[in-house]
N, C-alpha and C. Protein backbone atom coordinates (compact mmCIF):
# COMPACT_ATOMS: atom_id res chain seq x y z
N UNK A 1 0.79 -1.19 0.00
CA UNK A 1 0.00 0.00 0.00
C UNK A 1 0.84 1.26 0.00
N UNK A 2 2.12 0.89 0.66
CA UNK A 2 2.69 2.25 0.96
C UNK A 2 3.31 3.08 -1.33
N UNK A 3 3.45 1.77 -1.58
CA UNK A 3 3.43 2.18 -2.98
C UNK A 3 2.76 2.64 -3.59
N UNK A 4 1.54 2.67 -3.85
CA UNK A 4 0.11 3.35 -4.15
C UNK A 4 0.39 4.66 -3.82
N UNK A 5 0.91 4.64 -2.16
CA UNK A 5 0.44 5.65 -1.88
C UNK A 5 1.15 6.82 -2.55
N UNK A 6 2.79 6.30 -2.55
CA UNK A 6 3.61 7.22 -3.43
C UNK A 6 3.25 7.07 -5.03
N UNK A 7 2.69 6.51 -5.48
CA UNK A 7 2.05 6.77 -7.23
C UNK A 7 1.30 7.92 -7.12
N UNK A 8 0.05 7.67 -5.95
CA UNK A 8 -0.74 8.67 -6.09
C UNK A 8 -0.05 9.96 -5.99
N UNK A 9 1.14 9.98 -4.99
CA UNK A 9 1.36 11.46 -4.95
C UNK A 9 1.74 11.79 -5.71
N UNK A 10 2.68 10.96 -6.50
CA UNK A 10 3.18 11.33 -7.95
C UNK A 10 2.48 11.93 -8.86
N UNK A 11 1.48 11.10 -8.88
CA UNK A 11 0.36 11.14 -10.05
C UNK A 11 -0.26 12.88 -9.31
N UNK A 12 -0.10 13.42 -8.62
CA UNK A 12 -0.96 14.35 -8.17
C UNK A 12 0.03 15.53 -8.46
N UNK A 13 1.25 15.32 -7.69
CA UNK A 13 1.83 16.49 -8.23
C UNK A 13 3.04 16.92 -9.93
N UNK A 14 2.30 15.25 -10.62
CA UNK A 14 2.41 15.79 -12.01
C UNK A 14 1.20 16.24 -12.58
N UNK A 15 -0.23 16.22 -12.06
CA UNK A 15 -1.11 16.89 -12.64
C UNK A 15 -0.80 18.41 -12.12
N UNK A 16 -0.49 18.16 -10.79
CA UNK A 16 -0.05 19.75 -10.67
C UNK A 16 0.31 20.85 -11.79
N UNK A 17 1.59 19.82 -11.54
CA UNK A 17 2.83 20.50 -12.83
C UNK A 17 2.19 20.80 -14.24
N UNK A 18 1.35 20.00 -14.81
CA UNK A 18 0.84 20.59 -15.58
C UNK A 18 -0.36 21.38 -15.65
N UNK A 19 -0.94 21.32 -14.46
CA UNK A 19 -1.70 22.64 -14.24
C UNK A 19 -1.08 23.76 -14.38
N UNK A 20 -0.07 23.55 -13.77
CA UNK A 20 0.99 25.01 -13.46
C UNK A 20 1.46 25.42 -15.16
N UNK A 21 2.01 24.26 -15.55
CA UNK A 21 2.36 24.97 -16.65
C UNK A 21 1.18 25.65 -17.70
N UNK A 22 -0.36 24.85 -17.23
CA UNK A 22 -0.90 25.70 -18.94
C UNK A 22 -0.88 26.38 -18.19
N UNK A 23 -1.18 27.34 -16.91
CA UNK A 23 -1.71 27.98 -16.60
C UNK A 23 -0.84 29.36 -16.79
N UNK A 24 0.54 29.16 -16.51
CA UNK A 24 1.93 29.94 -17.25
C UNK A 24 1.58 30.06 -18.80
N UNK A 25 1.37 28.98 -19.82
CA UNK A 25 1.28 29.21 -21.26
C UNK A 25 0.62 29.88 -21.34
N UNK A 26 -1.01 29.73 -20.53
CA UNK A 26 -1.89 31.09 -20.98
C UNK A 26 -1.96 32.27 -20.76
N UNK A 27 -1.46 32.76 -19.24
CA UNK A 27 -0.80 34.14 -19.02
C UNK A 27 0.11 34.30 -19.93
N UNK A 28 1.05 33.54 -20.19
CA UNK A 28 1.87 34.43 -21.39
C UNK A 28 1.00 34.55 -22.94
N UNK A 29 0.59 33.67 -23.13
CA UNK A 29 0.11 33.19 -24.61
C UNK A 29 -1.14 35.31 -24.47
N UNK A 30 -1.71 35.50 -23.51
CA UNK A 30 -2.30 36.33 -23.33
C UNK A 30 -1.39 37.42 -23.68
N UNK A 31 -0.39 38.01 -22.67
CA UNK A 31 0.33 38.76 -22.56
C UNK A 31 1.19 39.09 -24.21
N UNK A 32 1.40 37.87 -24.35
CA UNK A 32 2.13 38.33 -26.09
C UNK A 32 0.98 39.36 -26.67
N UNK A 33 -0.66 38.62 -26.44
CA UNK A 33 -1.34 39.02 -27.70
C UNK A 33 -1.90 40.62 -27.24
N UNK A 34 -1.63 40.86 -26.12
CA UNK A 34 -1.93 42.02 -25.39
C UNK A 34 -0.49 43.21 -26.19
N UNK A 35 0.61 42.87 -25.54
CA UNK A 35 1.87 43.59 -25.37
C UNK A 35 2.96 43.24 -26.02
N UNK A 36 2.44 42.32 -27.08
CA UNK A 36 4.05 41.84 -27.83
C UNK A 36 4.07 42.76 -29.15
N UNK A 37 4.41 42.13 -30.08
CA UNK A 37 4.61 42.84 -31.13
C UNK A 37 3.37 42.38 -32.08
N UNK A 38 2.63 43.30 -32.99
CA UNK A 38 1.77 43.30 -32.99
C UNK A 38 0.47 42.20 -32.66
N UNK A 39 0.31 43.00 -31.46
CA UNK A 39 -0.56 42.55 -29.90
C UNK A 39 -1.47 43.46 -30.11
N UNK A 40 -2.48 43.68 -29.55
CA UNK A 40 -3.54 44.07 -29.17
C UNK A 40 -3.42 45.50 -29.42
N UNK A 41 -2.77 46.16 -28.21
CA UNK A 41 -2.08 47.50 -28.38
C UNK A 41 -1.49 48.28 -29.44
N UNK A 42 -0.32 47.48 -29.77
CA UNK A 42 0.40 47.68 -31.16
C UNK A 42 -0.98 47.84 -32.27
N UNK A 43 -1.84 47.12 -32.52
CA UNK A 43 -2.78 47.42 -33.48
C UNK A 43 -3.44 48.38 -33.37
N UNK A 44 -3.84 48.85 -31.59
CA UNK A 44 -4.77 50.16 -31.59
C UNK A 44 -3.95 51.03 -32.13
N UNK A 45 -2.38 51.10 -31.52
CA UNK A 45 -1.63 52.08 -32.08
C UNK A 45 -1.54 52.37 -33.64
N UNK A 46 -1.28 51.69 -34.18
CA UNK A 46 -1.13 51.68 -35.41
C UNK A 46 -2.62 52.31 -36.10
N UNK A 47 -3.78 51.65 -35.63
CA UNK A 47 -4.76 52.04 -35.85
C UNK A 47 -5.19 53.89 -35.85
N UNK A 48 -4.51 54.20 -34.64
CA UNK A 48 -4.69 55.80 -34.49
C UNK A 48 -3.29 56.20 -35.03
N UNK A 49 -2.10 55.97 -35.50
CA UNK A 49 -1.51 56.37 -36.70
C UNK A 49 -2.21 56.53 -38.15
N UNK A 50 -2.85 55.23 -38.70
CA UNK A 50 -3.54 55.29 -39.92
C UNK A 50 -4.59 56.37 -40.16
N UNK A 51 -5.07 56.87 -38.92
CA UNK A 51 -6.02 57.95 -38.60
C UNK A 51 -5.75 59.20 -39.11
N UNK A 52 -4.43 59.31 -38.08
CA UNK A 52 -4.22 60.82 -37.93
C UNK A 52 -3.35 61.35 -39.57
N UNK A 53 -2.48 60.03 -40.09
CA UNK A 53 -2.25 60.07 -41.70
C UNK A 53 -3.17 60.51 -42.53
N UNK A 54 -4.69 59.79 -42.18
CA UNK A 54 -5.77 60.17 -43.63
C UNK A 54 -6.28 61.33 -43.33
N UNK A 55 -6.41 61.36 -41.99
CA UNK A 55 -6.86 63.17 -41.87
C UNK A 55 -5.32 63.97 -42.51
N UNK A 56 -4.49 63.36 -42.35
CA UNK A 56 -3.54 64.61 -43.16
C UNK A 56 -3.34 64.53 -44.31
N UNK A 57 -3.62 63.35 -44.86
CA UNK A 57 -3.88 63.35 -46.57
C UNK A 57 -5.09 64.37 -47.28
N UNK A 58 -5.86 64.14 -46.55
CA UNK A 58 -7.09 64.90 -46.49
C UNK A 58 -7.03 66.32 -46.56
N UNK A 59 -6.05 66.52 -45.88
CA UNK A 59 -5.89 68.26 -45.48
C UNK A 59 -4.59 68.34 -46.42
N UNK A 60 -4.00 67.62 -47.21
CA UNK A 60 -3.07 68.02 -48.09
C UNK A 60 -4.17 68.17 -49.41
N UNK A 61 -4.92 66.97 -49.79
CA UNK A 61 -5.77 67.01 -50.65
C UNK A 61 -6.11 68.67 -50.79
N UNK A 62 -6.80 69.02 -50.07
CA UNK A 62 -7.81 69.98 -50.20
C UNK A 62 -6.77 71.25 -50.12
N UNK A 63 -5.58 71.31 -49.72
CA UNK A 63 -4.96 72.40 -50.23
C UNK A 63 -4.42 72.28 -51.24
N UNK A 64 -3.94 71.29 -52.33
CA UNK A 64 -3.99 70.60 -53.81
C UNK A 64 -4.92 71.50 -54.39
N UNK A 65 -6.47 71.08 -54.10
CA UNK A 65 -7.62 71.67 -54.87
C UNK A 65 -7.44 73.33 -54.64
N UNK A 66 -7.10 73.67 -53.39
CA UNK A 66 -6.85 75.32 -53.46
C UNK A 66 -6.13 75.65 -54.49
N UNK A 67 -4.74 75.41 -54.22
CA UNK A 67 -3.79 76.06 -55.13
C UNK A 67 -4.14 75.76 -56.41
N UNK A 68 -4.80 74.39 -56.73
CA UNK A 68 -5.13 74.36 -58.71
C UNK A 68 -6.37 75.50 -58.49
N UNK A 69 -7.05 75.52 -58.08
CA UNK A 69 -8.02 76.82 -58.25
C UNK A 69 -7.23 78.16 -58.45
N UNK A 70 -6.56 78.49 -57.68
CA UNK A 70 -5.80 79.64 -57.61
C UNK A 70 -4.79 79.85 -58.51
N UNK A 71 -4.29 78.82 -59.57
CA UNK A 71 -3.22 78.01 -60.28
C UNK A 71 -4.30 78.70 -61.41
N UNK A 72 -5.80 78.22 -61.71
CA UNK A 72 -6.69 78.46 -63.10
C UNK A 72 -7.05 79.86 -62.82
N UNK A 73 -7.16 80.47 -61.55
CA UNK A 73 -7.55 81.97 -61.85
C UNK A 73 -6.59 82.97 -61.91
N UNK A 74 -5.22 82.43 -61.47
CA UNK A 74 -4.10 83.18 -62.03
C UNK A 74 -3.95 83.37 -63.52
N UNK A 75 -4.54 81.60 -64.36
CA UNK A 75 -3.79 82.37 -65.65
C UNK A 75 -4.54 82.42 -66.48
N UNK A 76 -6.39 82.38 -66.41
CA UNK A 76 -7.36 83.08 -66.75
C UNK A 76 -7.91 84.83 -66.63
N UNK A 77 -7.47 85.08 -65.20
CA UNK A 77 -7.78 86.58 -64.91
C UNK A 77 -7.11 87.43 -64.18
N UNK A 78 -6.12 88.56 -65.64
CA UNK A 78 -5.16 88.97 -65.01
C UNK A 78 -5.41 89.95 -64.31
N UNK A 79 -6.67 90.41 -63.83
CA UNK A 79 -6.62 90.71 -62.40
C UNK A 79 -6.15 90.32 -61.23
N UNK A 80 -6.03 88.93 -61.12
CA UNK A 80 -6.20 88.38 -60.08
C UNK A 80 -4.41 88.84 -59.38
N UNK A 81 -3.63 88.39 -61.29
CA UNK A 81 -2.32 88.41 -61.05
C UNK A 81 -1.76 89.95 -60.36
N UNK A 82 -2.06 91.03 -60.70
CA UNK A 82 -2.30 91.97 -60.42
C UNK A 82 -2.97 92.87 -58.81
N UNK A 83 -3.41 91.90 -58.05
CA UNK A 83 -4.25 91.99 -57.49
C UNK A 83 -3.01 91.02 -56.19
N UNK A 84 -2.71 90.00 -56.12
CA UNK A 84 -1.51 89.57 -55.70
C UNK A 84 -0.32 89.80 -55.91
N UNK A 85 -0.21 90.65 -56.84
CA UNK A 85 1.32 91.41 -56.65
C UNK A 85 1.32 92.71 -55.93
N UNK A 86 -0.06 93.28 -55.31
CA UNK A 86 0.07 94.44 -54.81
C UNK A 86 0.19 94.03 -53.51
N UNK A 87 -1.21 93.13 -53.36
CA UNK A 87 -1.59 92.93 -51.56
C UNK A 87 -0.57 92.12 -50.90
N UNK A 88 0.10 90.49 -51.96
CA UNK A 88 0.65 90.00 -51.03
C UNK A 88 2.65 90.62 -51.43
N UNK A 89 2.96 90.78 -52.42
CA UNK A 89 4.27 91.51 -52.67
C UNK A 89 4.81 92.73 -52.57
N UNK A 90 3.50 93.53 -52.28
CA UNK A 90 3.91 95.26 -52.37
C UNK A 90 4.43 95.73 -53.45
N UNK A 91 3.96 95.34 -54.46
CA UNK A 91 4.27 95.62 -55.92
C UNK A 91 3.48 97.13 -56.30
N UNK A 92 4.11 98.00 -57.20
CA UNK A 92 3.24 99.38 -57.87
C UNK A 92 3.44 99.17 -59.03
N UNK A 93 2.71 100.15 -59.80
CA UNK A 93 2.88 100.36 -61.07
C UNK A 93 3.89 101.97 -60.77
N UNK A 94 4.39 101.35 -62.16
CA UNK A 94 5.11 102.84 -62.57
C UNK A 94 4.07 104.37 -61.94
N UNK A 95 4.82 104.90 -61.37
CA UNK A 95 4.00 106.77 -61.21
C UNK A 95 3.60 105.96 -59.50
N UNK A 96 3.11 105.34 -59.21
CA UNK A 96 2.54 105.20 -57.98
C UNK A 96 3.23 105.03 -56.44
N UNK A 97 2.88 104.97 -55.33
CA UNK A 97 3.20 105.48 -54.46
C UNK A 97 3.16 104.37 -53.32
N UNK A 98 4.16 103.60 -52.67
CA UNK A 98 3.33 102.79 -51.85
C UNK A 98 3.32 103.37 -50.48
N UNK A 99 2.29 103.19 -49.73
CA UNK A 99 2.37 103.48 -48.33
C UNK A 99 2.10 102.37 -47.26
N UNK A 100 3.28 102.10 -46.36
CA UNK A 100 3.15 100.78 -45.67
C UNK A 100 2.77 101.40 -44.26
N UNK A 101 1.27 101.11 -43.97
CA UNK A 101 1.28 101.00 -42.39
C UNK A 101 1.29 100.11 -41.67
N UNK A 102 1.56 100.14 -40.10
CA UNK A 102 2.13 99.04 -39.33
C UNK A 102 0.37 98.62 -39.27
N UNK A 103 0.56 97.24 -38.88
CA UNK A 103 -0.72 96.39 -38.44
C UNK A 103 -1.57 97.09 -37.10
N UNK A 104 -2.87 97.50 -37.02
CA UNK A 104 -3.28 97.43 -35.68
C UNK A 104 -2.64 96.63 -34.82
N UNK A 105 -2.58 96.44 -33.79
CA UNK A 105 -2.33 95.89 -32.54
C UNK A 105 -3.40 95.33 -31.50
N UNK A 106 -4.40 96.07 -31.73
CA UNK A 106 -5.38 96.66 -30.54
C UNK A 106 -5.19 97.66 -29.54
N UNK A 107 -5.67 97.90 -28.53
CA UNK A 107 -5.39 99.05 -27.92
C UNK A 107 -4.35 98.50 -26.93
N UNK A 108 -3.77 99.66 -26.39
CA UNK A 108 -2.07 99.76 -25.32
C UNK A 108 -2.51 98.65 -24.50
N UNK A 109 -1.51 97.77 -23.70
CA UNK A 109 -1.63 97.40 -22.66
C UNK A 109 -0.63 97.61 -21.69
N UNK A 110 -1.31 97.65 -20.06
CA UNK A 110 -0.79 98.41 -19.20
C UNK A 110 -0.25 97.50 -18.25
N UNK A 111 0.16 97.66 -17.05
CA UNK A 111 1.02 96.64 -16.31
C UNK A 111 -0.01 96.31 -15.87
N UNK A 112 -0.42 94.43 -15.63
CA UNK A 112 -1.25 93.97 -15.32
C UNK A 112 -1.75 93.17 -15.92
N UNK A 113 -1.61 93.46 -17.77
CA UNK A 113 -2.02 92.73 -19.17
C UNK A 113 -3.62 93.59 -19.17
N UNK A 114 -4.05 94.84 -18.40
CA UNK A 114 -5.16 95.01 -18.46
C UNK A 114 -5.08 96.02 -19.59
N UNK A 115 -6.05 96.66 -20.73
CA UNK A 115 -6.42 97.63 -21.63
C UNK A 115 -7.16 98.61 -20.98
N UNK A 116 -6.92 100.11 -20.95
CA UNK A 116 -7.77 100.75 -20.76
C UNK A 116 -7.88 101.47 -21.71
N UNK A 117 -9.50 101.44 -22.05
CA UNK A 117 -9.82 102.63 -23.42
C UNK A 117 -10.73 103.37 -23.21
N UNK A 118 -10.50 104.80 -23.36
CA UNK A 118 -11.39 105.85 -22.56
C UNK A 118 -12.73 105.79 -23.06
């Protein structure tokens, strides 16, 4: 009997052992799919990369469509050309006069960051 008795324990603490071990495989087997390389995380990440890319494709797009607009009314209406060489270059025509004033500001500010305007 006393043999039995040591099988059984055997037999008990190799079911152990392999309790123990899936129970290790699946915390890890988890943990990879959580925190390894593309894991769980890694995909959200990537996911809010692919995001913040198409919103900036998006916003390149649509300044594309500006400038070809601005590209067809430059060399349809030479006003326009005319019209951007004054406001944004400070360009004159012959005989004319330019006068540069400084930008508003808004009104003074005083020690404190407060404005007083009478």
């Amino acid at each position: 009997m006393e043999e039995s008795a040591e099988l059984k324990r055997r037999r008990h603490m190799a079911a152990k052992l392999r309790a123990g071990l899936l129970v290790v495989t699946f915390v890890g087997a988890t943990l990879t799919a959580f925190l390894g390389d593309r894991g769980y995380l890694d995909v959200q990440r990537s996911q809010r990369e692919l995001e913040a890319l198409q919103a900036e494709v998006a916003a390149q797009r649509q300044r594309v469509r500006e400038l070809d607009r601005r590209a067809r009314r430059l060399q349809s209406e030479p006003e326009a050309v005319e019209r951007i060489a004054r406001e944004e270059l400070n360009r004159v025509l012959p005989g004319e006069t330019l006068f540069l004033l400084p930008k508003e500001a808004g009104p003074p500010r005083f020690a404190g960051g407060e404005s007083r305007v009478p």
